[in-house]
N, C-alpha and C. Protein backbone atom coordinates (compact mmCIF):
# COMPACT_ATOMS: atom_id res chain seq x y z
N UNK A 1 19.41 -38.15 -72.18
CA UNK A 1 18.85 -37.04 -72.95
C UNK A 1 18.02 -36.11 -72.05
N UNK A 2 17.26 -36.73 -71.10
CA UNK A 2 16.48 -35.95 -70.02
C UNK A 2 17.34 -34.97 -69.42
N UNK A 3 18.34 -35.90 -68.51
CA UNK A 3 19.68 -34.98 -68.16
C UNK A 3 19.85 -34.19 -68.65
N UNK A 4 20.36 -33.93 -69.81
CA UNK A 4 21.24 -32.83 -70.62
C UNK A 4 20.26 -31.93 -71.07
N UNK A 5 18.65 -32.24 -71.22
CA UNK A 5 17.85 -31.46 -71.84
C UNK A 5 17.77 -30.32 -70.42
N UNK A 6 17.71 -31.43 -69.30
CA UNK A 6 17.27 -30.16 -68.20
C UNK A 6 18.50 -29.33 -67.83
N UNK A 7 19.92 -29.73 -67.31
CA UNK A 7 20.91 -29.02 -67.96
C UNK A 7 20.64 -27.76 -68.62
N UNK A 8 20.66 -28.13 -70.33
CA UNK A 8 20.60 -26.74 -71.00
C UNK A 8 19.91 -25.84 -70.85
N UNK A 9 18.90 -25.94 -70.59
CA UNK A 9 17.15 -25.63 -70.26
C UNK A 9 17.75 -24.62 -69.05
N UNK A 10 18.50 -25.20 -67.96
CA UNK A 10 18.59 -24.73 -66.70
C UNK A 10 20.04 -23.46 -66.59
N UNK A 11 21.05 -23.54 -67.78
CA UNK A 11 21.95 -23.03 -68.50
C UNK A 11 21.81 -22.10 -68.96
N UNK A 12 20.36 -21.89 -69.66
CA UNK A 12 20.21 -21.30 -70.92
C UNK A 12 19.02 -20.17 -70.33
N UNK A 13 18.46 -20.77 -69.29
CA UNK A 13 17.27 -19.85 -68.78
C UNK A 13 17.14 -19.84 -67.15
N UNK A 14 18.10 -19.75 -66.47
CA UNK A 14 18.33 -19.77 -65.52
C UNK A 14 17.56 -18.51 -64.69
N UNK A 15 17.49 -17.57 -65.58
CA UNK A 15 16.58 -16.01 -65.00
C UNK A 15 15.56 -15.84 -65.24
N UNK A 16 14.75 -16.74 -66.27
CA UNK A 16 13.44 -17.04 -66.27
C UNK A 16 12.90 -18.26 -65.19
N UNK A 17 13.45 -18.74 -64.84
CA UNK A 17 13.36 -19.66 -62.98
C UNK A 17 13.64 -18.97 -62.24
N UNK A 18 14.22 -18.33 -62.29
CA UNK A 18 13.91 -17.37 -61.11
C UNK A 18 13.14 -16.49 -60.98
N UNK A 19 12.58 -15.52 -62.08
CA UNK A 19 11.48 -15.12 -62.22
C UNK A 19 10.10 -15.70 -61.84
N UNK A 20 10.04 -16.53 -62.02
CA UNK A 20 9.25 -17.60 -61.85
C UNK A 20 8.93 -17.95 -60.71
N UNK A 21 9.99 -17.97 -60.28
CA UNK A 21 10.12 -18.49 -58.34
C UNK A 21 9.77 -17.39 -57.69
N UNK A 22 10.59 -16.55 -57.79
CA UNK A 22 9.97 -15.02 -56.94
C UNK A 22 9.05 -14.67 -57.51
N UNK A 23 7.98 -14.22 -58.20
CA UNK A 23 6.77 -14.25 -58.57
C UNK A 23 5.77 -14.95 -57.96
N UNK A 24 5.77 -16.46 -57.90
CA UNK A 24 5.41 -17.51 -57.35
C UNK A 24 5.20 -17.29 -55.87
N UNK A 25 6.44 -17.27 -55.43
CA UNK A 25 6.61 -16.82 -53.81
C UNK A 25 5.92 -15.41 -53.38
N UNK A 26 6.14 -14.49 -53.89
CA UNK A 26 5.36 -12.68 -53.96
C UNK A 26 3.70 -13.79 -53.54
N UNK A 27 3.67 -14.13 -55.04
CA UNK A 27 1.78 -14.60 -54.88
C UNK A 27 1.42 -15.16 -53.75
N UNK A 28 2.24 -16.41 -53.56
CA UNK A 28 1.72 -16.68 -52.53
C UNK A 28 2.02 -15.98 -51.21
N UNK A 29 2.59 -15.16 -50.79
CA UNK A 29 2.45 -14.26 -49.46
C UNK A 29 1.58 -13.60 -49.87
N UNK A 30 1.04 -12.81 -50.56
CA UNK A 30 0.22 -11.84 -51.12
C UNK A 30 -1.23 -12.84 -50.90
N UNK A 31 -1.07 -13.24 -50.73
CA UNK A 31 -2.57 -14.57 -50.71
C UNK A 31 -2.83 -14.58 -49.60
N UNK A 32 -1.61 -15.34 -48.92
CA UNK A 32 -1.67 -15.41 -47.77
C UNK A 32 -1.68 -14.03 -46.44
N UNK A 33 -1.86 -13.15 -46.98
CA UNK A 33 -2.17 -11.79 -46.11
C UNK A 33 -3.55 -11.11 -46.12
N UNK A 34 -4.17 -12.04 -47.23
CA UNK A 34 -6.08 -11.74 -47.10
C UNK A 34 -5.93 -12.67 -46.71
N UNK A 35 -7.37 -12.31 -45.96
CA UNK A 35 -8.20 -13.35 -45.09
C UNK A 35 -8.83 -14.91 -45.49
N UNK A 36 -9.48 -14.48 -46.85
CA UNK A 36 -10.19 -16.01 -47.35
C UNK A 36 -8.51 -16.55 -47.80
N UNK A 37 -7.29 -15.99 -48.40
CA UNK A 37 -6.09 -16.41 -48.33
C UNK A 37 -5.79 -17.40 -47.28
N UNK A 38 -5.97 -16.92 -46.08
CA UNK A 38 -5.22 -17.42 -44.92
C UNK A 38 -6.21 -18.26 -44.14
N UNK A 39 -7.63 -18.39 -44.63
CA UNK A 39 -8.50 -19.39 -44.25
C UNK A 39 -7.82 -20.56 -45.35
N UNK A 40 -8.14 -20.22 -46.43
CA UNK A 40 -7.80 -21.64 -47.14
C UNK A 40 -6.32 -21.92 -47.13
N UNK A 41 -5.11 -21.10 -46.76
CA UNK A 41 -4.17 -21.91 -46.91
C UNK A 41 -4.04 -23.10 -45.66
N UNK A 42 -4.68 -22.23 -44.15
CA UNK A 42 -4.60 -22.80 -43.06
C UNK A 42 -5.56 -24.28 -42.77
N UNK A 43 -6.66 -24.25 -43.99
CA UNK A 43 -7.31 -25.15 -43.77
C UNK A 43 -6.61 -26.42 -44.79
N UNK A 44 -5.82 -26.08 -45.67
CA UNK A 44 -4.85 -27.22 -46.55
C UNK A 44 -3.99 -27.60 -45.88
N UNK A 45 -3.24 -26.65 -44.41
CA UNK A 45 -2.52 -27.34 -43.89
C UNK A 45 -2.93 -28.23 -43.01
N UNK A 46 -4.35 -28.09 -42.44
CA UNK A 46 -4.97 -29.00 -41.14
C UNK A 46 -4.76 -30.17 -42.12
N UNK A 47 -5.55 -30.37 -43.44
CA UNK A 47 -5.54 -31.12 -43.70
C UNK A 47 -4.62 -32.29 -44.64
N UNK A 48 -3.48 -31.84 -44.40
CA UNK A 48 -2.32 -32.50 -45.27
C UNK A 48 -1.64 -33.67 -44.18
N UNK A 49 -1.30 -34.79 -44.33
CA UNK A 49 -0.94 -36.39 -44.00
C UNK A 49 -0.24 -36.27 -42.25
N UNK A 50 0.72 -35.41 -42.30
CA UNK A 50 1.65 -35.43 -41.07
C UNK A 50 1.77 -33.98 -40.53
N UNK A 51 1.70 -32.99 -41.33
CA UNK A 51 1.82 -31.88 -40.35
C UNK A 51 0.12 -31.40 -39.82
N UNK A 52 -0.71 -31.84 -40.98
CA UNK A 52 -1.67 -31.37 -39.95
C UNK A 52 -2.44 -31.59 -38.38
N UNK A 53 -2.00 -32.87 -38.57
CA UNK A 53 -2.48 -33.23 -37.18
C UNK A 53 -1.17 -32.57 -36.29
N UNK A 54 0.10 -32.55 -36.78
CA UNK A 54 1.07 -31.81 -35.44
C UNK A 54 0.60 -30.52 -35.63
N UNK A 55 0.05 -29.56 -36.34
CA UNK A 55 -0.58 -28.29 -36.23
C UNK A 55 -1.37 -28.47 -35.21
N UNK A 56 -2.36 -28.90 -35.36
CA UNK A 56 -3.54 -28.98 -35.14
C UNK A 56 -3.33 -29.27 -33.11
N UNK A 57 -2.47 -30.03 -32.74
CA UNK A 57 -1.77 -30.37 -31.46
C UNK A 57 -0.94 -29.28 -31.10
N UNK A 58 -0.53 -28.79 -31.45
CA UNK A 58 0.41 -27.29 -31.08
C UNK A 58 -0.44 -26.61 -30.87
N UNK A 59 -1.17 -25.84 -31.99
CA UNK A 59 -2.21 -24.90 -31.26
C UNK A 59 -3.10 -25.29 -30.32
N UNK A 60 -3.65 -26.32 -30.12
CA UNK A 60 -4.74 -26.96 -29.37
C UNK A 60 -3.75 -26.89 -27.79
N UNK A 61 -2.88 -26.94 -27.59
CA UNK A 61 -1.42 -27.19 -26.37
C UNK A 61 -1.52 -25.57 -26.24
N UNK A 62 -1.17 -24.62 -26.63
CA UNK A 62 -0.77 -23.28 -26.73
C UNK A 62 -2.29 -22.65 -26.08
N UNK A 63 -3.09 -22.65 -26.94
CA UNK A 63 -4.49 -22.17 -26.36
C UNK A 63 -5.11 -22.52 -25.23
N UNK A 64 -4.73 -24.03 -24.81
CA UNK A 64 -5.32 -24.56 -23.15
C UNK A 64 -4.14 -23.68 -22.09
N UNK A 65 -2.85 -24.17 -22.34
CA UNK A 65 -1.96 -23.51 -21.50
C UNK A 65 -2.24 -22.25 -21.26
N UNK A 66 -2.23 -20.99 -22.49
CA UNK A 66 -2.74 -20.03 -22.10
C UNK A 66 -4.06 -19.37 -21.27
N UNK A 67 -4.79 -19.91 -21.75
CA UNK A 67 -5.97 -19.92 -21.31
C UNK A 67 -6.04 -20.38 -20.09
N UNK A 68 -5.33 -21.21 -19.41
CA UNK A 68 -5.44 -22.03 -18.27
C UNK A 68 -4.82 -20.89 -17.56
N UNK A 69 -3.72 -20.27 -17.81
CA UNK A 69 -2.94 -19.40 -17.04
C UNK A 69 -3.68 -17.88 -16.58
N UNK A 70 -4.41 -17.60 -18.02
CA UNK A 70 -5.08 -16.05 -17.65
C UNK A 70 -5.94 -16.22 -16.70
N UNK A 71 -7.29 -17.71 -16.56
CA UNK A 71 -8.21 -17.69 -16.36
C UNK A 71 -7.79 -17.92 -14.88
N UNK A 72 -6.39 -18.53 -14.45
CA UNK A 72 -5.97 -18.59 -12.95
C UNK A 72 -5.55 -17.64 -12.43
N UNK A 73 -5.00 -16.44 -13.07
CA UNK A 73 -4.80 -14.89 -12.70
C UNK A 73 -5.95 -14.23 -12.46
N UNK A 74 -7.27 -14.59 -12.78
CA UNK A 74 -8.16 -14.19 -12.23
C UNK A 74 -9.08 -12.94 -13.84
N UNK A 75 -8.33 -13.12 -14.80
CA UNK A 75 -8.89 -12.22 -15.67
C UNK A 75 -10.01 -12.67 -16.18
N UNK A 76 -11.33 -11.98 -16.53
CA UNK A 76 -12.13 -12.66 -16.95
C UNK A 76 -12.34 -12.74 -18.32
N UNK A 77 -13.19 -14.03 -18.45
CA UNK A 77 -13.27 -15.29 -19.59
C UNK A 77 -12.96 -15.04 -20.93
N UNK A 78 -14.20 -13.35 -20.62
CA UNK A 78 -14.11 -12.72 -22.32
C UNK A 78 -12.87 -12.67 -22.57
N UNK A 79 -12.07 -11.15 -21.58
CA UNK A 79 -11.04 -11.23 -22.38
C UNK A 79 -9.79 -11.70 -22.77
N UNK A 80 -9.56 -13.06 -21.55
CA UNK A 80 -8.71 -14.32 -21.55
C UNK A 80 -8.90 -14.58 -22.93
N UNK A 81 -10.03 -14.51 -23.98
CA UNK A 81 -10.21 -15.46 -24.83
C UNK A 81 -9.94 -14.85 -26.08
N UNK A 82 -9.98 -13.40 -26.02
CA UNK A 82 -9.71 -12.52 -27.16
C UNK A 82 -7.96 -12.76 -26.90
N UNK A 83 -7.38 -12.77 -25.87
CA UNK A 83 -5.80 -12.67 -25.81
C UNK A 83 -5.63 -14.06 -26.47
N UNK A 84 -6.06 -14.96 -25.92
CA UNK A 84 -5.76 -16.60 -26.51
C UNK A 84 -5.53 -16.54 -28.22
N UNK A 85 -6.77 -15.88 -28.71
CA UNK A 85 -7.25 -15.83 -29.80
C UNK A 85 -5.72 -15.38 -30.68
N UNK A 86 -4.97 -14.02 -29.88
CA UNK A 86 -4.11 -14.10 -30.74
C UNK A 86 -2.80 -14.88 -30.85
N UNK A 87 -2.93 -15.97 -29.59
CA UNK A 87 -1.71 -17.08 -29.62
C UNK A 87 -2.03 -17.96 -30.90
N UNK A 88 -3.17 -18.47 -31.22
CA UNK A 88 -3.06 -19.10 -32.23
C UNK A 88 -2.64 -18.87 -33.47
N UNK A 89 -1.85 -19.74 -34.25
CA UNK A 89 -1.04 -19.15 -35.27
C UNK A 89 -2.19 -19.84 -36.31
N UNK A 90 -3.00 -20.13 -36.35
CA UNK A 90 -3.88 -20.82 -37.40
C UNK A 90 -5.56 -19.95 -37.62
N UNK A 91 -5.53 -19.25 -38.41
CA UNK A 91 -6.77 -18.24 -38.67
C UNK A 91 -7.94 -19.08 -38.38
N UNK A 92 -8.44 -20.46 -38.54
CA UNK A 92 -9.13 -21.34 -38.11
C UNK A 92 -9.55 -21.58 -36.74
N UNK A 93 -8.65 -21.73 -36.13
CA UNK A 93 -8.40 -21.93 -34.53
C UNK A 93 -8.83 -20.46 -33.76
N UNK A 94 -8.39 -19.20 -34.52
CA UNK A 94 -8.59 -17.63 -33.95
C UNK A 94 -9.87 -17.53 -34.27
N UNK A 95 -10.74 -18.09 -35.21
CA UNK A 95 -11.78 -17.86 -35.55
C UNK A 95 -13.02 -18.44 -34.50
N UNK A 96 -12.13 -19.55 -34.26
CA UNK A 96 -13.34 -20.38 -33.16
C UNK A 96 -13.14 -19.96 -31.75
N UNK A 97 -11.95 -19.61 -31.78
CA UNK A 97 -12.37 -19.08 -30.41
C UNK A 97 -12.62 -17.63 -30.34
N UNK A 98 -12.50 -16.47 -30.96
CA UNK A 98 -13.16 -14.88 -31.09
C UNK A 98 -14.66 -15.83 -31.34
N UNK A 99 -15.20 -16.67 -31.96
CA UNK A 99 -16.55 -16.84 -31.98
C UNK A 99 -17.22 -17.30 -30.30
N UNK A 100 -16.46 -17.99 -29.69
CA UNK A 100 -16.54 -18.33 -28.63
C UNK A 100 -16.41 -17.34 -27.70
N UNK A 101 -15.77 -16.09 -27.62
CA UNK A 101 -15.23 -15.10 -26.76
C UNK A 101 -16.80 -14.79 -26.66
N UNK A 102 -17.12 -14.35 -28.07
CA UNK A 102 -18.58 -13.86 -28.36
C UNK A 102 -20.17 -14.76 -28.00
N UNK A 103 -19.71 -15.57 -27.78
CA UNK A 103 -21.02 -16.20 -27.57
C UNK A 103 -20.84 -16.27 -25.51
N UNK A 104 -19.71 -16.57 -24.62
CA UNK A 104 -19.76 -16.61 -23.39
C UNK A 104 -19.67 -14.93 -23.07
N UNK A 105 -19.70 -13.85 -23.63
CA UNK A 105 -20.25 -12.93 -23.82
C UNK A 105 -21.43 -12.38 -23.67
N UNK A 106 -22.44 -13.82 -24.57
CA UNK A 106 -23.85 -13.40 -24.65
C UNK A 106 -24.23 -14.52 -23.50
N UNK A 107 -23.56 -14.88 -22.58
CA UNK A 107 -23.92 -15.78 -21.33
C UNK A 107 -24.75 -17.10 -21.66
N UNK A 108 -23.93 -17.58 -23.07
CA UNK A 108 -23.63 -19.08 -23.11
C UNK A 108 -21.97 -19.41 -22.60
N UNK A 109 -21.98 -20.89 -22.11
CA UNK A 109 -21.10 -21.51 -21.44
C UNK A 109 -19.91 -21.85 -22.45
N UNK A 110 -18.76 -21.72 -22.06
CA UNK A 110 -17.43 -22.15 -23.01
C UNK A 110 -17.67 -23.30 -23.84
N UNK A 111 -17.51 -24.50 -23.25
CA UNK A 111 -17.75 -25.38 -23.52
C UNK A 111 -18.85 -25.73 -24.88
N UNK A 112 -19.86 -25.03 -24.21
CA UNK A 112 -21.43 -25.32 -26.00
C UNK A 112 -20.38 -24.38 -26.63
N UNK A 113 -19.74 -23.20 -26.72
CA UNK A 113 -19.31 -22.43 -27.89
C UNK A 113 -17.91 -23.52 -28.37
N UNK A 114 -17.31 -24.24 -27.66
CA UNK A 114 -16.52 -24.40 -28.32
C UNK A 114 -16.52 -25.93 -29.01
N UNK A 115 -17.96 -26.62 -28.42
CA UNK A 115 -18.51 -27.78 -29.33
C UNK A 115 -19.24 -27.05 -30.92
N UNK A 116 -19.25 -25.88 -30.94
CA UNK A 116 -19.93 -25.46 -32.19
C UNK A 116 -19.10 -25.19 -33.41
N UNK A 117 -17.57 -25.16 -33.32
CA UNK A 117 -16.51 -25.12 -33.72
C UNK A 117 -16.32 -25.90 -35.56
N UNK A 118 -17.55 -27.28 -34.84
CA UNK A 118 -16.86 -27.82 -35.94
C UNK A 118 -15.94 -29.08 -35.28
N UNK A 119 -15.23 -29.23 -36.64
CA UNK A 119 -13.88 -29.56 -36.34
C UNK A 119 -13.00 -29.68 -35.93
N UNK A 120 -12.47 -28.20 -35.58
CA UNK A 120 -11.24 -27.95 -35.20
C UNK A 120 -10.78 -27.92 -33.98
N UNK A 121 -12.02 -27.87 -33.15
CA UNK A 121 -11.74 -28.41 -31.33
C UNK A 121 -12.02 -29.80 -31.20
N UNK A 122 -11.51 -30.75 -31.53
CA UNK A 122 -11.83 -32.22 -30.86
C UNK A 122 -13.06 -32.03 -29.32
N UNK A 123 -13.39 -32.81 -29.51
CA UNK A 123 -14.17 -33.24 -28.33
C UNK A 123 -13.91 -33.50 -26.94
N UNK A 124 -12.80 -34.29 -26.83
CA UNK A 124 -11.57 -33.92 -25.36
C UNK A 124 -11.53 -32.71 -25.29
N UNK A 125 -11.36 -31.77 -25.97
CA UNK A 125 -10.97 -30.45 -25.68
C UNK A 125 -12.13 -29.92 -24.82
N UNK A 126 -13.29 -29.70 -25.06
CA UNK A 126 -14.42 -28.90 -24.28
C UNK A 126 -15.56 -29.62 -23.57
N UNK A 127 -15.10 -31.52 -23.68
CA UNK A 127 -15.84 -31.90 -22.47
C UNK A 127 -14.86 -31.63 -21.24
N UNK A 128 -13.54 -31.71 -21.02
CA UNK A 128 -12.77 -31.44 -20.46
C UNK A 128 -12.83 -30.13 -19.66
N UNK A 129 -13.38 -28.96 -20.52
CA UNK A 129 -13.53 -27.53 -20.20
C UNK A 129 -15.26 -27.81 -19.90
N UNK A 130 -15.78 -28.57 -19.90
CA UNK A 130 -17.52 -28.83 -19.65
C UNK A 130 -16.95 -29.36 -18.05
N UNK A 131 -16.26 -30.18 -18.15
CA UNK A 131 -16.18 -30.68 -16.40
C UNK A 131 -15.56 -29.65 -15.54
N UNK A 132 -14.28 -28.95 -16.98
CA UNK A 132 -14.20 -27.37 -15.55
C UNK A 132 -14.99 -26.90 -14.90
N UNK A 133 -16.05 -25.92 -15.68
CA UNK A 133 -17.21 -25.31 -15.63
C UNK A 133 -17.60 -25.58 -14.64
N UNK A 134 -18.30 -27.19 -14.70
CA UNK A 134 -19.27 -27.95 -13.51
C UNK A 134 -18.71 -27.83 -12.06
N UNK A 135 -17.45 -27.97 -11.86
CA UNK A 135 -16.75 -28.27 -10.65
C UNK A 135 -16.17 -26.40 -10.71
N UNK A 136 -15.85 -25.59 -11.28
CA UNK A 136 -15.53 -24.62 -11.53
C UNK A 136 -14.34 -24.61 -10.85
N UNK A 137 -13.59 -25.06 -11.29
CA UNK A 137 -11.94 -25.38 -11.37
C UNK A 137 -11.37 -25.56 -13.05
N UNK A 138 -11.89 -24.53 -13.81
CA UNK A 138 -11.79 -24.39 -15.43
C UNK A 138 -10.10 -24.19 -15.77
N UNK A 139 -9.27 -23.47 -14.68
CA UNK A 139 -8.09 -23.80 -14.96
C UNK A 139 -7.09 -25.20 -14.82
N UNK A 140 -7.45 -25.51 -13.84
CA UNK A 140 -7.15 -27.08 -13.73
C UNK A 140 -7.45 -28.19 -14.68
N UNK A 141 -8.65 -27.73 -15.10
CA UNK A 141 -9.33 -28.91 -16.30
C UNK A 141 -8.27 -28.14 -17.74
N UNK A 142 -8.36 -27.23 -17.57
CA UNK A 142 -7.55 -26.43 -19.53
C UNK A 142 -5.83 -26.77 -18.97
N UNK A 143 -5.23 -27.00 -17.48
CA UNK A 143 -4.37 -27.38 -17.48
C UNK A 143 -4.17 -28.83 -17.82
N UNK A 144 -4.84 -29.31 -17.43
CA UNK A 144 -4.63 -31.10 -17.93
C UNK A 144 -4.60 -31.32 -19.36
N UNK A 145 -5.95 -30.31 -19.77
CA UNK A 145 -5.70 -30.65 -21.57
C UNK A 145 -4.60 -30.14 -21.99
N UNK A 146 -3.87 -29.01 -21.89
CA UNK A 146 -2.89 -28.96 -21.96
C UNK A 146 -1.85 -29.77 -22.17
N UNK A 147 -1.53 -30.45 -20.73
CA UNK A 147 -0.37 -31.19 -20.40
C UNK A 147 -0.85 -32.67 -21.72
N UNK A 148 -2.34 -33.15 -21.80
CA UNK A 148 -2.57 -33.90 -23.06
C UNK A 148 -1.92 -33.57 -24.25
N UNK A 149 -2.74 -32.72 -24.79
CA UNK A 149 -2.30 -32.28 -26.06
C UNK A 149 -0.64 -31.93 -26.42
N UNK A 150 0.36 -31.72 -25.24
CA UNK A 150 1.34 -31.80 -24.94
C UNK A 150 2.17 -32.78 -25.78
N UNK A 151 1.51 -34.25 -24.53
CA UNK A 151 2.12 -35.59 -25.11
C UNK A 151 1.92 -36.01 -26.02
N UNK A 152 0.43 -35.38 -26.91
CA UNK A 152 0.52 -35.73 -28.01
C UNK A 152 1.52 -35.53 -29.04
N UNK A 153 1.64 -34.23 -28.69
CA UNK A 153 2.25 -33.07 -29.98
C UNK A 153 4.08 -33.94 -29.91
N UNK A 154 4.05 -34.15 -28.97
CA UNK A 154 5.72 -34.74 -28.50
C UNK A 154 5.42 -36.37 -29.70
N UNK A 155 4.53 -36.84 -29.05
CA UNK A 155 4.17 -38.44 -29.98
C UNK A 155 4.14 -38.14 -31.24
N UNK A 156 3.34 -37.30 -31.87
CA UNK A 156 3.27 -37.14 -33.59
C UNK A 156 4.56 -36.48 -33.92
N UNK A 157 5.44 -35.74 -32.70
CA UNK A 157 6.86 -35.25 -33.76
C UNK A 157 7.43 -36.57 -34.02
N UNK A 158 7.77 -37.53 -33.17
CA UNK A 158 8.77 -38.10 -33.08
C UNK A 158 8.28 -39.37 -34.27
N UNK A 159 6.77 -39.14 -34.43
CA UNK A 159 6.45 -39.73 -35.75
C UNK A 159 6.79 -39.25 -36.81
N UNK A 160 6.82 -37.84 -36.82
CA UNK A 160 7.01 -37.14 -38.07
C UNK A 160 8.65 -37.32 -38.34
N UNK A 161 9.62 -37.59 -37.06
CA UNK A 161 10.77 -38.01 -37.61
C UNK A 161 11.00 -39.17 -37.93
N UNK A 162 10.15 -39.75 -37.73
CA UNK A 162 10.48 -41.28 -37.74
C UNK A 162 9.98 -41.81 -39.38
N UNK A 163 9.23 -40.87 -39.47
CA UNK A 163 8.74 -40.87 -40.96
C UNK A 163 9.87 -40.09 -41.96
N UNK A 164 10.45 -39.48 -41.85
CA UNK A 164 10.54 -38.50 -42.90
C UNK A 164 12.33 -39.29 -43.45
N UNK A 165 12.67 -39.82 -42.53
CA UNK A 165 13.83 -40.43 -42.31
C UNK A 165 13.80 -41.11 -43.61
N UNK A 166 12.82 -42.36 -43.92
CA UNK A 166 12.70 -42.93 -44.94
C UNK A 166 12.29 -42.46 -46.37
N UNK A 167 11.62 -41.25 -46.02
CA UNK A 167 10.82 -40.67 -47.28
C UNK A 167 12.02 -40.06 -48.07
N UNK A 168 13.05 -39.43 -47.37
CA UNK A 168 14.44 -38.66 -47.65
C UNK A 168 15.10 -39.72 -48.11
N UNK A 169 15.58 -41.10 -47.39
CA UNK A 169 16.29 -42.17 -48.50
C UNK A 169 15.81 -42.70 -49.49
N UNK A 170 14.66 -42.53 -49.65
CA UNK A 170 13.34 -42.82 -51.10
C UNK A 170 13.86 -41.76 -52.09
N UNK A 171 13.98 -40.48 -51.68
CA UNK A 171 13.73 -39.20 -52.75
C UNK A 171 15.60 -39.38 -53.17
N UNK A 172 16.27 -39.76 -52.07
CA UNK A 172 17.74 -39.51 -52.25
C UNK A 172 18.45 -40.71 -53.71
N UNK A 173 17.17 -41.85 -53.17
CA UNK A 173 17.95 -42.68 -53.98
C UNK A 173 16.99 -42.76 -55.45
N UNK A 174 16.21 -42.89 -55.49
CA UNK A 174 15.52 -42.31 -56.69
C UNK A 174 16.44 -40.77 -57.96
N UNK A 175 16.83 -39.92 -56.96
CA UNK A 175 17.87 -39.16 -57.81
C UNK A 175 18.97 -39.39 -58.10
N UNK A 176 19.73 -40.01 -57.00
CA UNK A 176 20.85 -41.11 -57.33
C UNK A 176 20.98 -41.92 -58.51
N UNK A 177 19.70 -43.02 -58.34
CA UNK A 177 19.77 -43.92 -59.48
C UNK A 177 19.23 -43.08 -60.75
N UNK A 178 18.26 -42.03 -60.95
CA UNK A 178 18.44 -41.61 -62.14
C UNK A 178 19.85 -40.69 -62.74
N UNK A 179 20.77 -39.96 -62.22
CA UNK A 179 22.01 -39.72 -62.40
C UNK A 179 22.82 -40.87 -62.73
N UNK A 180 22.81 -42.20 -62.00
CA UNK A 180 23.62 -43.20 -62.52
C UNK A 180 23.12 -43.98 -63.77
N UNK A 181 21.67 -44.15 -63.79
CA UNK A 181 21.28 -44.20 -65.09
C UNK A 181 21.83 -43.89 -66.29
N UNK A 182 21.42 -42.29 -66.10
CA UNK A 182 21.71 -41.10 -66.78
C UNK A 182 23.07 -41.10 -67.42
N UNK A 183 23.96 -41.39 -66.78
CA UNK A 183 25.59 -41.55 -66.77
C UNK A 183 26.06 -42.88 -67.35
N UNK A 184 25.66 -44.03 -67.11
CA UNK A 184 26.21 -45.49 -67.06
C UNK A 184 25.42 -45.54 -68.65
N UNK A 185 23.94 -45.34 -68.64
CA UNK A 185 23.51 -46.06 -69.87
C UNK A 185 24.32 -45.77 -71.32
N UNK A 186 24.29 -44.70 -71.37
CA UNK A 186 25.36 -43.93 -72.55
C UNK A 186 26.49 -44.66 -72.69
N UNK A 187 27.36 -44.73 -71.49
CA UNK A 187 28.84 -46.28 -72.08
C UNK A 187 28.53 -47.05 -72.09
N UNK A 188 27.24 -47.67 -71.43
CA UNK A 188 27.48 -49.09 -71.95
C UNK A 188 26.95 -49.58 -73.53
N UNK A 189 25.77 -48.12 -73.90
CA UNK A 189 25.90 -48.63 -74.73
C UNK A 189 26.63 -48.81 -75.65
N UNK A 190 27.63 -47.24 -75.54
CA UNK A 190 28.92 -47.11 -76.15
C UNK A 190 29.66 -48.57 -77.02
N UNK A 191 29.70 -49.24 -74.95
CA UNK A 191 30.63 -50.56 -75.11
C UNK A 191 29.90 -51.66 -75.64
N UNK A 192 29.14 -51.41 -76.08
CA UNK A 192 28.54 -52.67 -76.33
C UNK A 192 28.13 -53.00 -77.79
N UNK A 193 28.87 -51.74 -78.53
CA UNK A 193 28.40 -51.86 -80.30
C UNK A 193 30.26 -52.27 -80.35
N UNK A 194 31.20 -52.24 -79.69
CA UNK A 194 32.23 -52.88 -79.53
C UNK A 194 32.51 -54.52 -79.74
């Protein structure tokens, strides 16, 4: 009865789901193109089971590499950090470091700006850039985190496939068996007032 109800339902109003869907979809880009939009969607993704931590490793990989590269071309810090700022694809991550551009600006050290972050810079990240500083070899140190955050990002994919593998024969067979349900229960009971 479920079956056939969603069936008709899906038969009968097929352009009101879709309405629905594109509407839905409009909103949410439309959300997501303001700012407190794109803070909170970016901060639901840090924090959701498996992709946030591979977010969170991509950008963290992208921003050392870069950064490692401008700051060895010789450009200075500030505006290495405003360019970085726009590699990150996470409004969170652009935020902490334009805050950071701004504070080694006002001739505090990378490192304290980017322990003030919060969250979203782990702690490897800017003791790492604290031992640059000291030895002032800051590209070498944002290259290593780099090449870290690297192996990470490589370790949590191959988790995220290793996961999803099972979650897909869970969802596959769960719809399966309700279709065969769906299908079988009806004859047998058929056959069985026989």
């Amino acid at each position: 009865k479920i079956l056939m109800a969603i069936s008709g339902a899906m038969v009968r109003f097929w352009w009101i789901v879709l309405i629905i869907l594109g509407v839905a979809i409009y909103g949410f880009i439309a959300f997501r193109r303001t700012p407190a939009g794109a803070k909170q969607i970016d901060r639901l993704i840090l924090k959701l089971p498996i992709v946030g931590p591979l977010q969170k490793k991509t950008n963290l990989t992208n921003i050392a590499r870069t950064l490692s590269l401008l700051v060895e071309t010789g450009l200075p810090l500030v505006e290495a950090l405003d360019i970085v700022a726009g590699v990150a694809n996470n409004s969170l991550f652009r935020e902490a470091i334009k805050a950071a551009a701004r504070g080694v600006e006002k001739g505090r050290s990378l490192s304290e700006m980017l322990s003030l972050s919060g969250e979203i810079i782990p702690p490897i990240f800017y003791q790492m850039v604290a031992v640059g500083e000291g030895t002032g070899n800051l590209d070498e140190a944002l290259a290593k985190v780099a090449t870290y955050f690297k192996s990470e990002t490589e370790a949590a994919v191959k988790g995220l496939t290793a996961a999803i593998e099972p979650i897909i024969m869970i969802i596959l067979g769960l719809g399966v068996g309700f279709l065969v349900i769906a299908v079988i229960m009806p004859i047998y009971n058929l056959t069985s007032q026989f």
